[in-house]
N, C-alpha and C. Protein backbone atom coordinates (compact mmCIF):
# COMPACT_ATOMS: atom_id res chain seq x y z
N UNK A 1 -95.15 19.98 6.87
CA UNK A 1 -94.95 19.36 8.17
C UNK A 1 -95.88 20.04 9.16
N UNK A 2 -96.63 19.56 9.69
CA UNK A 2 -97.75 19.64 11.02
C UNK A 2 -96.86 20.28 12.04
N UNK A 3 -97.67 21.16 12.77
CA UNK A 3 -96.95 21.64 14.19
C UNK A 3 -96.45 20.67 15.07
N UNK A 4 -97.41 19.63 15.22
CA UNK A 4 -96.42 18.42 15.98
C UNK A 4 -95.67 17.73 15.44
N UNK A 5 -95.57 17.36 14.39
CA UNK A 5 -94.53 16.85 13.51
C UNK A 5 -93.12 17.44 13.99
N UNK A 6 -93.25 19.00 14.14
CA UNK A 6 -91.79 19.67 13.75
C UNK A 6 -91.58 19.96 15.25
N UNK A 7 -92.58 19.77 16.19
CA UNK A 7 -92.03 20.12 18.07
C UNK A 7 -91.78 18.46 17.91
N UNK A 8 -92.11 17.75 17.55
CA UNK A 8 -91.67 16.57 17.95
C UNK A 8 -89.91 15.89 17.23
N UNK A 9 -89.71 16.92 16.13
CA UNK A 9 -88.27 16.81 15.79
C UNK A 9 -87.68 17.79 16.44
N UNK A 10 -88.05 18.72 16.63
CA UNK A 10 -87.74 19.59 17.86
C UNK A 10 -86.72 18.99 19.45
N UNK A 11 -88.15 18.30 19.56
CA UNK A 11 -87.52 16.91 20.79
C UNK A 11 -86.27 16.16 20.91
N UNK A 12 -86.40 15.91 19.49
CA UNK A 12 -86.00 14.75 19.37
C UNK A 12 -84.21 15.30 19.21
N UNK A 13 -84.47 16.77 18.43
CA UNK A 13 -82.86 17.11 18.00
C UNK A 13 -82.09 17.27 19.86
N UNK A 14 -83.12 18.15 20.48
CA UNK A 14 -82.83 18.45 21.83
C UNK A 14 -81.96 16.97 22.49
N UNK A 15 -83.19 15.80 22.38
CA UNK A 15 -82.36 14.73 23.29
C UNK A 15 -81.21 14.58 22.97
N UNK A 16 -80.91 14.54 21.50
CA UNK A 16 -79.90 13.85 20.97
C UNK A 16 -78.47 15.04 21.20
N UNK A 17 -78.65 15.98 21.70
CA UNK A 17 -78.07 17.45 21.77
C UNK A 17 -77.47 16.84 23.13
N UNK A 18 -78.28 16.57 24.27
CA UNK A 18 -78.32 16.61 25.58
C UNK A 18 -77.14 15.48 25.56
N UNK A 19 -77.49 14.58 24.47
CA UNK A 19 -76.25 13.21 24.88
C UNK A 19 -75.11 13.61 24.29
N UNK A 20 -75.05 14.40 23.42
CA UNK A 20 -73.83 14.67 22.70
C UNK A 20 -73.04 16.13 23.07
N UNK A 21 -73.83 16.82 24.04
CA UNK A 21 -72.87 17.84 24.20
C UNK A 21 -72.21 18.09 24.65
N UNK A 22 -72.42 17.24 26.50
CA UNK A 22 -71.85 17.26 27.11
C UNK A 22 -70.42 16.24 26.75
N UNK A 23 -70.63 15.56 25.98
CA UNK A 23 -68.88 14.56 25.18
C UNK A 23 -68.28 15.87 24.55
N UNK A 24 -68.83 16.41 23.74
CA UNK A 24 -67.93 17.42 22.96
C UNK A 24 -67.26 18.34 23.55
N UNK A 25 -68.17 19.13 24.72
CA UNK A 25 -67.52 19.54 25.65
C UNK A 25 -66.19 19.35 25.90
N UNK A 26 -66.62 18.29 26.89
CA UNK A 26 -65.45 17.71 27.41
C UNK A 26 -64.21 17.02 26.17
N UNK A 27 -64.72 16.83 25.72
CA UNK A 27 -63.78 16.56 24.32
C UNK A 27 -62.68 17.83 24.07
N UNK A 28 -63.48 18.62 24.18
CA UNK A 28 -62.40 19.96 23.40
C UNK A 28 -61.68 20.50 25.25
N UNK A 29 -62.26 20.22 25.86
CA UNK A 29 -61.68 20.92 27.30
C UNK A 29 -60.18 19.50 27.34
N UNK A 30 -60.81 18.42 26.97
CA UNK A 30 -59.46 17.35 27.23
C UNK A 30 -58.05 17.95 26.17
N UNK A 31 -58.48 18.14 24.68
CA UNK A 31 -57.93 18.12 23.88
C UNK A 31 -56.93 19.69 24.27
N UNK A 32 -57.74 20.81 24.91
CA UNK A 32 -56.87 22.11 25.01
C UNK A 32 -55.99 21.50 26.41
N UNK A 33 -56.42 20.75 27.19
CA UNK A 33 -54.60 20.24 28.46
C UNK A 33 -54.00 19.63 27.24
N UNK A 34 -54.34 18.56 26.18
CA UNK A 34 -53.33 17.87 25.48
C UNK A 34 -52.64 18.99 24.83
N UNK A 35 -53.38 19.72 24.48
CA UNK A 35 -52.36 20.63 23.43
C UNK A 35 -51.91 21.73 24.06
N UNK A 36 -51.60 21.87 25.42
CA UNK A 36 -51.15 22.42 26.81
C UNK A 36 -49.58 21.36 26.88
N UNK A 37 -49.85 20.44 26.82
CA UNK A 37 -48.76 19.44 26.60
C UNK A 37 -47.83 19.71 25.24
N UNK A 38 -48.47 20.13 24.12
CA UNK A 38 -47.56 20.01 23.02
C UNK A 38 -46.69 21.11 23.24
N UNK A 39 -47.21 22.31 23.88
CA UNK A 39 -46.79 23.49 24.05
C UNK A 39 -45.14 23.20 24.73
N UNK A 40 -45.77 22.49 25.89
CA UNK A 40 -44.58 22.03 26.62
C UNK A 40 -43.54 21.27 26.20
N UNK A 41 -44.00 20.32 25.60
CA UNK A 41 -42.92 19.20 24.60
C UNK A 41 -42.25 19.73 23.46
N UNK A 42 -43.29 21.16 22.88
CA UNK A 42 -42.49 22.02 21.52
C UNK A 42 -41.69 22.83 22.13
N UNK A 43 -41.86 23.30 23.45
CA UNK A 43 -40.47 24.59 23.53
C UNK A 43 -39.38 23.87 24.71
N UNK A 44 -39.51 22.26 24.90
CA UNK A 44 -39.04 21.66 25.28
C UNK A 44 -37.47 21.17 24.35
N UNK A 45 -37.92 21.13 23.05
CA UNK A 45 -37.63 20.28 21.90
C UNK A 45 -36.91 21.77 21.47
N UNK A 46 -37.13 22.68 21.25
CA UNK A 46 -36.67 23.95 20.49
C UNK A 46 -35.55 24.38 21.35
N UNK A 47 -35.80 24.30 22.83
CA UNK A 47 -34.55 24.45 23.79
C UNK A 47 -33.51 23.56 23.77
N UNK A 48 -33.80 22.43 23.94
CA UNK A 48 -33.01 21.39 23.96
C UNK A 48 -32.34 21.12 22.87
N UNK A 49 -33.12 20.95 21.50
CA UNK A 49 -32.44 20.42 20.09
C UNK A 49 -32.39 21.64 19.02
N UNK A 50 -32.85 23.23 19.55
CA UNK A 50 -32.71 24.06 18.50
C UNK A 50 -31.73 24.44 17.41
N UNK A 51 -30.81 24.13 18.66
CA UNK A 51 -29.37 24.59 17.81
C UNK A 51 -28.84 23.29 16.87
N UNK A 52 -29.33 21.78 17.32
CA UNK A 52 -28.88 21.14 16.69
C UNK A 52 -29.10 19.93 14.97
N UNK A 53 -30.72 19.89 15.38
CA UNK A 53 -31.53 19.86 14.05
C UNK A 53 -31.42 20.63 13.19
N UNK A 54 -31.58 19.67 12.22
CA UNK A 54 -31.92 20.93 10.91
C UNK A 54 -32.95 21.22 10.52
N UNK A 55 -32.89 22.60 10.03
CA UNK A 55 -33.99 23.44 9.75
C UNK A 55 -35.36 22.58 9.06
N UNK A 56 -35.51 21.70 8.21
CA UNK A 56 -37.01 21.32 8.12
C UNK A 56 -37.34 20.25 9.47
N UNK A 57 -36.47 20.28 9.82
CA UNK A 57 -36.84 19.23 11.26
C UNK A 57 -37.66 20.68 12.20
N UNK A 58 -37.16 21.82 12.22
CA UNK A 58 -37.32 22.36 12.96
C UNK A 58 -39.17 22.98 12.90
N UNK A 59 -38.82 23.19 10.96
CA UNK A 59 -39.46 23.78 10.78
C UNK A 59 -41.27 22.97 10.70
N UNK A 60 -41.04 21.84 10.43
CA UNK A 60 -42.20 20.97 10.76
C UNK A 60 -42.59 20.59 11.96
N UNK A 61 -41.94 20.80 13.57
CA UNK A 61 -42.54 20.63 14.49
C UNK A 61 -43.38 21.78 14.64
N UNK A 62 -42.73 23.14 14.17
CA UNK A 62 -43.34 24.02 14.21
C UNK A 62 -44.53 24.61 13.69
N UNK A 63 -44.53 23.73 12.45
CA UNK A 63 -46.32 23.73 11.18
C UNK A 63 -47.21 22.88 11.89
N UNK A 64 -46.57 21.85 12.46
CA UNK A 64 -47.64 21.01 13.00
C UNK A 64 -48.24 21.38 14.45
N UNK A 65 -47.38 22.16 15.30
CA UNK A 65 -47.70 22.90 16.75
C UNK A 65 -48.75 24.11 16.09
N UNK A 66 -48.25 24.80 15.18
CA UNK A 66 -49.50 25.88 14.31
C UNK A 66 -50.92 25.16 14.13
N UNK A 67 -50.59 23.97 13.71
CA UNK A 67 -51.94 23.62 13.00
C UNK A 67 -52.84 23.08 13.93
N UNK A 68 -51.89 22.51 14.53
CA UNK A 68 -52.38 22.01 16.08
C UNK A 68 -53.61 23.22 16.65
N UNK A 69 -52.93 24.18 17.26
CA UNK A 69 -53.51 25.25 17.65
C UNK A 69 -54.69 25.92 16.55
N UNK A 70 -54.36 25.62 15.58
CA UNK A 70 -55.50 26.45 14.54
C UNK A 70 -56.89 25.52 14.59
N UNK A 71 -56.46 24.21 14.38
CA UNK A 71 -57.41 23.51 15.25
C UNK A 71 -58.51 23.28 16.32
N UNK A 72 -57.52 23.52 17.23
CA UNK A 72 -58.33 24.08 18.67
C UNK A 72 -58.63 25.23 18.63
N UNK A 73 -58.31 26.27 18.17
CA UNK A 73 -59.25 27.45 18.27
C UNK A 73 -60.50 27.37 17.31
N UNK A 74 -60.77 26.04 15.84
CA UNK A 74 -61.86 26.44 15.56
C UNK A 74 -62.55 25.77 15.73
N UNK A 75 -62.18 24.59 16.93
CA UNK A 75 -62.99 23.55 17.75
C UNK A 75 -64.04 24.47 18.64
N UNK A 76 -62.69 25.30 19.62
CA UNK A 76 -63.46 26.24 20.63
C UNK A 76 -64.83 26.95 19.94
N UNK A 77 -64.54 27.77 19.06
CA UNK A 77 -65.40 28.29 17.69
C UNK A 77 -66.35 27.72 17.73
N UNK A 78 -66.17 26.52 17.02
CA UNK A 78 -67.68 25.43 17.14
C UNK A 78 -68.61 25.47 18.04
N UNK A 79 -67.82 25.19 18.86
CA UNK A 79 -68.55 25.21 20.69
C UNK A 79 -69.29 26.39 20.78
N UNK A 80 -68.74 27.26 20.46
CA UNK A 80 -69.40 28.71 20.82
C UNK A 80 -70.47 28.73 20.18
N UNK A 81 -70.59 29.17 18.52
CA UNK A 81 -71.09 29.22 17.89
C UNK A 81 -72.42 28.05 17.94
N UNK A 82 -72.42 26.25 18.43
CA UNK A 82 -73.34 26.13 18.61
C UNK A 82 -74.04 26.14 19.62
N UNK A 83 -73.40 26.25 21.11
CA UNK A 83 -73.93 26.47 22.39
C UNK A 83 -74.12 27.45 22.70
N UNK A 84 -73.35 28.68 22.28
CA UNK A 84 -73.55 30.21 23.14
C UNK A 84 -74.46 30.88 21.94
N UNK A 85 -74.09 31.47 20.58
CA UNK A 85 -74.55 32.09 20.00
C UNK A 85 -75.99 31.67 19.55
N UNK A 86 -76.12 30.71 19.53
CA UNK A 86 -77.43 30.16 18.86
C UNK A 86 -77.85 29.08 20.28
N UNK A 87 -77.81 29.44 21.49
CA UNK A 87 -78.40 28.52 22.43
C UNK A 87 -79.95 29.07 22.65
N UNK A 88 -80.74 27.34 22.85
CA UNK A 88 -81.85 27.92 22.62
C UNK A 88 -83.10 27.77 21.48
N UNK A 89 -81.35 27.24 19.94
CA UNK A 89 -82.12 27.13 18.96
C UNK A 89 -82.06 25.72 18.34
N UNK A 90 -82.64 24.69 18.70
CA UNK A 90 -82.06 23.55 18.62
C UNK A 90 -81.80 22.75 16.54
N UNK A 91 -82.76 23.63 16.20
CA UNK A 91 -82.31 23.34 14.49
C UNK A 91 -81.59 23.99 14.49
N UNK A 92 -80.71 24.51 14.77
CA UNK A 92 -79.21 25.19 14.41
C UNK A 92 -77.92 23.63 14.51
N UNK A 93 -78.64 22.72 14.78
CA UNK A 93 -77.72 21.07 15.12
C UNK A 93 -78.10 20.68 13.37
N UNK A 94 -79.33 21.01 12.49
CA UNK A 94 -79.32 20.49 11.41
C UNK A 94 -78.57 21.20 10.17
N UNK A 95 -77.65 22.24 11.00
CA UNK A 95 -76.61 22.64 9.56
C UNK A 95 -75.55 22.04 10.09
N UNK A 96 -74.44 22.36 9.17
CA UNK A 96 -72.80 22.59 9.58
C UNK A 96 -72.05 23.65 9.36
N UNK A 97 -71.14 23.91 10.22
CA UNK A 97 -71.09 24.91 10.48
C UNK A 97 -69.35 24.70 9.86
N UNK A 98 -68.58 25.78 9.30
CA UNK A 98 -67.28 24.98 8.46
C UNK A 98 -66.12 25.28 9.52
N UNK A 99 -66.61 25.66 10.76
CA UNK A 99 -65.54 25.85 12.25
C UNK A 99 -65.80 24.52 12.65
N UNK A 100 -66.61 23.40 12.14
CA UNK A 100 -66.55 22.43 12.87
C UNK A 100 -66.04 20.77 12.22
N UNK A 101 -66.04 21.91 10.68
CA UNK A 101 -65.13 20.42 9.56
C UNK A 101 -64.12 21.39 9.14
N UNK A 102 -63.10 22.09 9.28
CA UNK A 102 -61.95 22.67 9.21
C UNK A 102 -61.10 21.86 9.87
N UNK A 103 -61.55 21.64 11.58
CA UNK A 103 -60.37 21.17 12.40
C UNK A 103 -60.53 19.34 11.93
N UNK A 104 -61.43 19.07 11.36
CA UNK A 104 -61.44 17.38 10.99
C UNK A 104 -60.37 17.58 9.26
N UNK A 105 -60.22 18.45 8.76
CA UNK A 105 -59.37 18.42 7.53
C UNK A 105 -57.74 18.82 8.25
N UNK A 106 -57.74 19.37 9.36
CA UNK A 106 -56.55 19.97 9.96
C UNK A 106 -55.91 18.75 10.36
N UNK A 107 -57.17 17.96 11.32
CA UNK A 107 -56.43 16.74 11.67
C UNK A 107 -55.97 15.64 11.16
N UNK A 108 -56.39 15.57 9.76
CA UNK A 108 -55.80 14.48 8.63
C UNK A 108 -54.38 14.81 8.41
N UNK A 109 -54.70 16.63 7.95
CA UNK A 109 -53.33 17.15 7.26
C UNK A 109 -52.14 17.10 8.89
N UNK A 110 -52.79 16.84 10.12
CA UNK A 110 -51.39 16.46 11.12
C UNK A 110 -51.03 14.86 10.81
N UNK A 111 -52.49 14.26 10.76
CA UNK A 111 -51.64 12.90 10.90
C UNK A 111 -51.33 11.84 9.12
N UNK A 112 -51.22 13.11 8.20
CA UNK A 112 -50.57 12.68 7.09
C UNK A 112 -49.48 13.07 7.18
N UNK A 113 -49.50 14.15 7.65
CA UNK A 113 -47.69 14.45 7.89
C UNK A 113 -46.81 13.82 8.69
N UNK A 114 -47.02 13.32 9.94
CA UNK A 114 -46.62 12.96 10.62
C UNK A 114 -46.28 11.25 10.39
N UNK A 115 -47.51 10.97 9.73
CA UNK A 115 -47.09 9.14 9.33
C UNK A 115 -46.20 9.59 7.84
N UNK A 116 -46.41 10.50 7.34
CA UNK A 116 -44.98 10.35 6.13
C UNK A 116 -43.45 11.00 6.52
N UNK A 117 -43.93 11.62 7.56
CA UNK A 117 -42.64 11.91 8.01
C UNK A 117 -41.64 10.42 8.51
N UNK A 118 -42.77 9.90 9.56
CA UNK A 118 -41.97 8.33 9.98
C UNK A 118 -41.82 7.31 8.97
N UNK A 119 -43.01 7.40 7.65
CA UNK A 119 -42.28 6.60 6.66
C UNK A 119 -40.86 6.66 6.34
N UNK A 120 -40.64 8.30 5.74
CA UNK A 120 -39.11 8.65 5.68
C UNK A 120 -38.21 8.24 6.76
N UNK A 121 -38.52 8.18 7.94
CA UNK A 121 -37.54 7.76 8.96
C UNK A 121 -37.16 6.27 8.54
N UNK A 122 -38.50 5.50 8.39
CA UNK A 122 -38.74 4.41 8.17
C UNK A 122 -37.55 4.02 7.31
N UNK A 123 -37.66 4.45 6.33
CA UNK A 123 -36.87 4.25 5.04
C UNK A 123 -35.64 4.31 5.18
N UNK A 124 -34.98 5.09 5.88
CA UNK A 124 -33.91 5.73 6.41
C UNK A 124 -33.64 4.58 6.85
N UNK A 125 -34.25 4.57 8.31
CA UNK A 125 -33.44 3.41 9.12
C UNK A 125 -33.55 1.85 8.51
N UNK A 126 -34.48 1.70 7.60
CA UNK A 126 -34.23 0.08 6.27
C UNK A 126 -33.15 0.11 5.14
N UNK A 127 -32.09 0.86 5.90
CA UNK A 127 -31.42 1.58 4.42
C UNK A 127 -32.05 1.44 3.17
N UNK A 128 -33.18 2.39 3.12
CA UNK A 128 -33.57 2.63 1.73
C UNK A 128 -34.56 0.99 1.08
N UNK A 129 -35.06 0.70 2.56
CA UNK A 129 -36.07 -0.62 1.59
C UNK A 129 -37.39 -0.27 1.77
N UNK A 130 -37.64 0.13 0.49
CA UNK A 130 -39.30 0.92 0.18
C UNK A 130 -40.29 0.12 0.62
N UNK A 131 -40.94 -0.86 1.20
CA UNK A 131 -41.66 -2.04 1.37
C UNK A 131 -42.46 -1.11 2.31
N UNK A 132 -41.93 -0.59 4.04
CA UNK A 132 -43.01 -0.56 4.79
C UNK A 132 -43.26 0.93 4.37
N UNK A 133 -42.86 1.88 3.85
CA UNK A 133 -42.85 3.46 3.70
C UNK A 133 -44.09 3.06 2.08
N UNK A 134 -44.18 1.84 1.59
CA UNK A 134 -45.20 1.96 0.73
C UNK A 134 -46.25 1.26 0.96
N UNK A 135 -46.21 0.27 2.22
CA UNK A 135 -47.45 0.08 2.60
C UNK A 135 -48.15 1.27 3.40
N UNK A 136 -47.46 1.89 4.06
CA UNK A 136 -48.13 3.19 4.88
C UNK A 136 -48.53 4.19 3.90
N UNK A 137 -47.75 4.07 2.46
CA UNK A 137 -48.85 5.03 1.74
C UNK A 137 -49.99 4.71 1.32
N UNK A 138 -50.01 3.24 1.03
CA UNK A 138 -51.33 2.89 0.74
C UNK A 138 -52.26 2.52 1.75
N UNK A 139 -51.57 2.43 3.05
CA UNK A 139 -52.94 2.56 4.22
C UNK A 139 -53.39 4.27 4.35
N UNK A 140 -52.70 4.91 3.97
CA UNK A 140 -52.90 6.41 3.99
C UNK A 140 -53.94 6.94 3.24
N UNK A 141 -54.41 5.49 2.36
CA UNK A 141 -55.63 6.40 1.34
C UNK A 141 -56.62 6.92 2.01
N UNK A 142 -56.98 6.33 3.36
CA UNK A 142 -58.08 7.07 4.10
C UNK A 142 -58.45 8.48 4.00
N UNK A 143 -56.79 9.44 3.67
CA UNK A 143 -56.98 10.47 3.06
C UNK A 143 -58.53 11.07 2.33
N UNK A 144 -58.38 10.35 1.27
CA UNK A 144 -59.04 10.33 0.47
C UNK A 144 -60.78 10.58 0.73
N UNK A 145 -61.19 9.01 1.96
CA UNK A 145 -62.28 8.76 2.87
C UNK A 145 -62.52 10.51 3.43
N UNK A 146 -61.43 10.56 4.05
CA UNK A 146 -62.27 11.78 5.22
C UNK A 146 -62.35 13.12 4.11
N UNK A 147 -61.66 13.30 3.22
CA UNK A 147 -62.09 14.71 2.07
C UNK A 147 -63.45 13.88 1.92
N UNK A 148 -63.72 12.95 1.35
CA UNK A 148 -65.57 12.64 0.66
C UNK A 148 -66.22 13.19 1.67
N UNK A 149 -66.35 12.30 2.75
CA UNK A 149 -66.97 12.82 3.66
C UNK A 149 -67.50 14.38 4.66
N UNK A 150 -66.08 14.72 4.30
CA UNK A 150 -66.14 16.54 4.52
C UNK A 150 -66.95 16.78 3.38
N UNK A 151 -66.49 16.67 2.33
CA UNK A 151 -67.13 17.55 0.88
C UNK A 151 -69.00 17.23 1.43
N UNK A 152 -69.44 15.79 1.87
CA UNK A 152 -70.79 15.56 2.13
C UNK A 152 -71.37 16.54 3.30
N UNK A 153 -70.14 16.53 3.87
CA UNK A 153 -71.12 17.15 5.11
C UNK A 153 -71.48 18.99 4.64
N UNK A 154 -70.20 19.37 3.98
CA UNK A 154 -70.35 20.80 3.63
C UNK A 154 -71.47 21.02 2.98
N UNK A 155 -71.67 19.78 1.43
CA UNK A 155 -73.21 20.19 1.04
C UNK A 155 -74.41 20.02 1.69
N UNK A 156 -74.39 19.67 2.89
CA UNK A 156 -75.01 19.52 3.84
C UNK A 156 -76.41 18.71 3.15
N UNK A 157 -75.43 17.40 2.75
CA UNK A 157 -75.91 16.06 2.49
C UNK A 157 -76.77 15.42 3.70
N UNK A 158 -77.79 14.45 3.19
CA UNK A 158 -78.25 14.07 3.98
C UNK A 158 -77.71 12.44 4.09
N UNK A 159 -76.26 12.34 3.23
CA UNK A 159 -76.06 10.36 3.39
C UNK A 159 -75.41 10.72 4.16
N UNK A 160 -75.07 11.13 4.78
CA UNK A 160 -74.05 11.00 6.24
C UNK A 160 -74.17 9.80 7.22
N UNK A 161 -75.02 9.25 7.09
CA UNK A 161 -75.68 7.92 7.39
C UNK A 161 -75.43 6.69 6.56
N UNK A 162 -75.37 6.76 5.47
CA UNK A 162 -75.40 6.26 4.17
C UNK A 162 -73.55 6.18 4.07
N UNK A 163 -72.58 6.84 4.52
CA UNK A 163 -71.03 6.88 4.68
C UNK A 163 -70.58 6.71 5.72
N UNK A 164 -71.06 6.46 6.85
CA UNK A 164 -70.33 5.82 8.07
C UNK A 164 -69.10 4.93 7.50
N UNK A 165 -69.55 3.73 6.76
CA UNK A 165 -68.73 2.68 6.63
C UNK A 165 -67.17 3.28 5.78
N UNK A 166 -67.41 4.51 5.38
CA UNK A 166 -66.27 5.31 4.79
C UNK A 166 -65.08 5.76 6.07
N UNK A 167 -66.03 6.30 6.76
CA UNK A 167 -65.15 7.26 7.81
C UNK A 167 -64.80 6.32 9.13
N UNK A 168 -65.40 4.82 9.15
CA UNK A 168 -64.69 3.81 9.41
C UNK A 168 -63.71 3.20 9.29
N UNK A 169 -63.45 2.62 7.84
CA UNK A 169 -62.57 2.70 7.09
C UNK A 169 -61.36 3.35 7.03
N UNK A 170 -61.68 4.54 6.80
CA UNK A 170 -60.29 5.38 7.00
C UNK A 170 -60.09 5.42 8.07
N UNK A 171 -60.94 5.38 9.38
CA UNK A 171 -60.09 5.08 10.68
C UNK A 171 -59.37 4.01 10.74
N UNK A 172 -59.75 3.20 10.37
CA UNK A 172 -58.96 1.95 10.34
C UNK A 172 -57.25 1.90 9.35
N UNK A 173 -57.72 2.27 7.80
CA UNK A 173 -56.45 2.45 7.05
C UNK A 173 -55.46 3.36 8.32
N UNK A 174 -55.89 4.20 9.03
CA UNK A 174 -54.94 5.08 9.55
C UNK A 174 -54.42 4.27 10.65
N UNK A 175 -55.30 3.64 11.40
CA UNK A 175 -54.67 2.72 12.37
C UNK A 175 -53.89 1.39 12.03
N UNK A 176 -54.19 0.97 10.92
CA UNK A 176 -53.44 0.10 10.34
C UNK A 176 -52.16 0.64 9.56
N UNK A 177 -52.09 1.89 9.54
CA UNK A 177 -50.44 2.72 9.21
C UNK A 177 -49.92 3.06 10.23
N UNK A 178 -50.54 3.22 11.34
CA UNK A 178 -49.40 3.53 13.01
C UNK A 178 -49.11 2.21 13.34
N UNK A 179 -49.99 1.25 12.74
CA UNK A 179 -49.40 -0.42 13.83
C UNK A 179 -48.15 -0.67 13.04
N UNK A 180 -48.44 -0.33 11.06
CA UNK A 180 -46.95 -0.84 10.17
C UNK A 180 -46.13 0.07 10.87
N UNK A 181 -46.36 0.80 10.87
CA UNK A 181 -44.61 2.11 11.39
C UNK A 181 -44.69 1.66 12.87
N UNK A 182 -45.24 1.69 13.56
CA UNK A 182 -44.40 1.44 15.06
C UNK A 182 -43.67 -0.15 15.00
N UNK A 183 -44.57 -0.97 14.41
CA UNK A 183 -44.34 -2.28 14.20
C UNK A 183 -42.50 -2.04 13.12
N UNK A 184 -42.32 -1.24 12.45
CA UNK A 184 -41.74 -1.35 11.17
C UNK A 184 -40.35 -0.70 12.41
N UNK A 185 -40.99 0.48 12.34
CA UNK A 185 -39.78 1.05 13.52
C UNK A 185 -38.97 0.27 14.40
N UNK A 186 -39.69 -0.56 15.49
CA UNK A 186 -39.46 -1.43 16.41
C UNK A 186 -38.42 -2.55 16.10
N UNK A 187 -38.99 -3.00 14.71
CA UNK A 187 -37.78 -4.24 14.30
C UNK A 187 -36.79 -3.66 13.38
N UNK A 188 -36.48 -2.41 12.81
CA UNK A 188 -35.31 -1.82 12.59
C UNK A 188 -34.56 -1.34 13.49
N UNK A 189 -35.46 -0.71 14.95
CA UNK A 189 -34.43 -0.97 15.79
C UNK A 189 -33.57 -1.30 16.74
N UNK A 190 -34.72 -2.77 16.78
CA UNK A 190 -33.81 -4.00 17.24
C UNK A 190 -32.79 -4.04 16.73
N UNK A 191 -33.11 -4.36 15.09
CA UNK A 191 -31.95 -4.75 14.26
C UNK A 191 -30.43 -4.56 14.06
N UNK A 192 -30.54 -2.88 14.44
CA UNK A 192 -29.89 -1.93 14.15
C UNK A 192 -28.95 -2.11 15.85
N UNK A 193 -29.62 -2.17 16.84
CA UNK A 193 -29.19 -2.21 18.05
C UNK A 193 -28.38 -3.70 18.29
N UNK A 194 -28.65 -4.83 17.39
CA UNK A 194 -28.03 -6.12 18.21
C UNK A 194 -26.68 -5.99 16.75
N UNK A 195 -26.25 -5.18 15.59
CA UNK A 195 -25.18 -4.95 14.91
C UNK A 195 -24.13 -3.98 15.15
């Protein structure tokens, strides 16, 4: 590669830096008030219902407030590591860095738990009719989508381009498992409310 060749990808990583950093930024500054909020809603929930839930009720708001936070600290991480420690060096944007696909495996493992937790509710409140608790497992395969995609980015693959339509996808399977459960929720408990 020619000296201008590589100042001119140089450039090019910079612009694309300039549009994207300031979102991430602000991305992780939004996400630490939200999870300023969970703080509040978890020792909200521990005061209020400690004594009266049972212990894996208790104990899963509490894995998921952990993971929550383990999250955001290796979001913050990210941030650091590519703006402060290495500012300056703009091919430091052509690796990955594993503080910055940790909290994307953290956030599956919250919102797999959390949609199988409401399956079980689900189930519960259908007395026991497996129908929507097994369509939400099978919109859940997205699972699946966002591990490929991590595993690509770690070998620090170059189809990352080439798998968009993956990590689409599983956005979608996942959004199409919060519409069955709120949707599923909603008319059990109507149901449940007009008997």
């Amino acid at each position: 590669m020619s000296s201008s060749q590589e100042s001119a990808a140089v450039a090019a990583i910079v612009a694309e830096m300039n549009q994207l950093g300031g979102p991430m930024l602000i991305g992780v500054l939004l996400s630490s008030i939200f999870y300023g909020v969970t703080l509040l809603q978890t020792y909200i929930y521990y005061d209020k219902y400690g004594r009266e839930d049972r212990q894996p009720l208790l104990w899963l708001v509490g894995f998921l407030t952990f993971i929550d936070l383990l999250g955001m600290i290796l979001n913050i991480e990210a941030l650091w590591h590519f703006f402060v420690v290495n500012f300056g060096n703009p091919l430091i944007f052509l690796t990955t860095s594993w503080t910055w696909l940790v909290p994307i495996a953290l956030t599956v493992l919250i919102g797999s738990t959390v949609q199988c937790f409401y399956a079980w509710r689900l189930w519960k409140l259908s007395k026991r009719n497996l129908i929507a608790p097994a369509v939400v497992v099978i919109y859940r395969h997205d699972l699946i989508g966002d591990i490929y995609v991590a595993l690509i980015q770690i070998r620090g693959d170059s189809a990352i381009p080439k798998v968009t339509w993956l990590s689409t996808t599983s956005l979608a399977c996942a959004l199409a498992a919060d519409v069955i459960i709120a949707t599923s929720m909603i008319f059990y408990l109507y149901q449940g409310s007009e008997s």
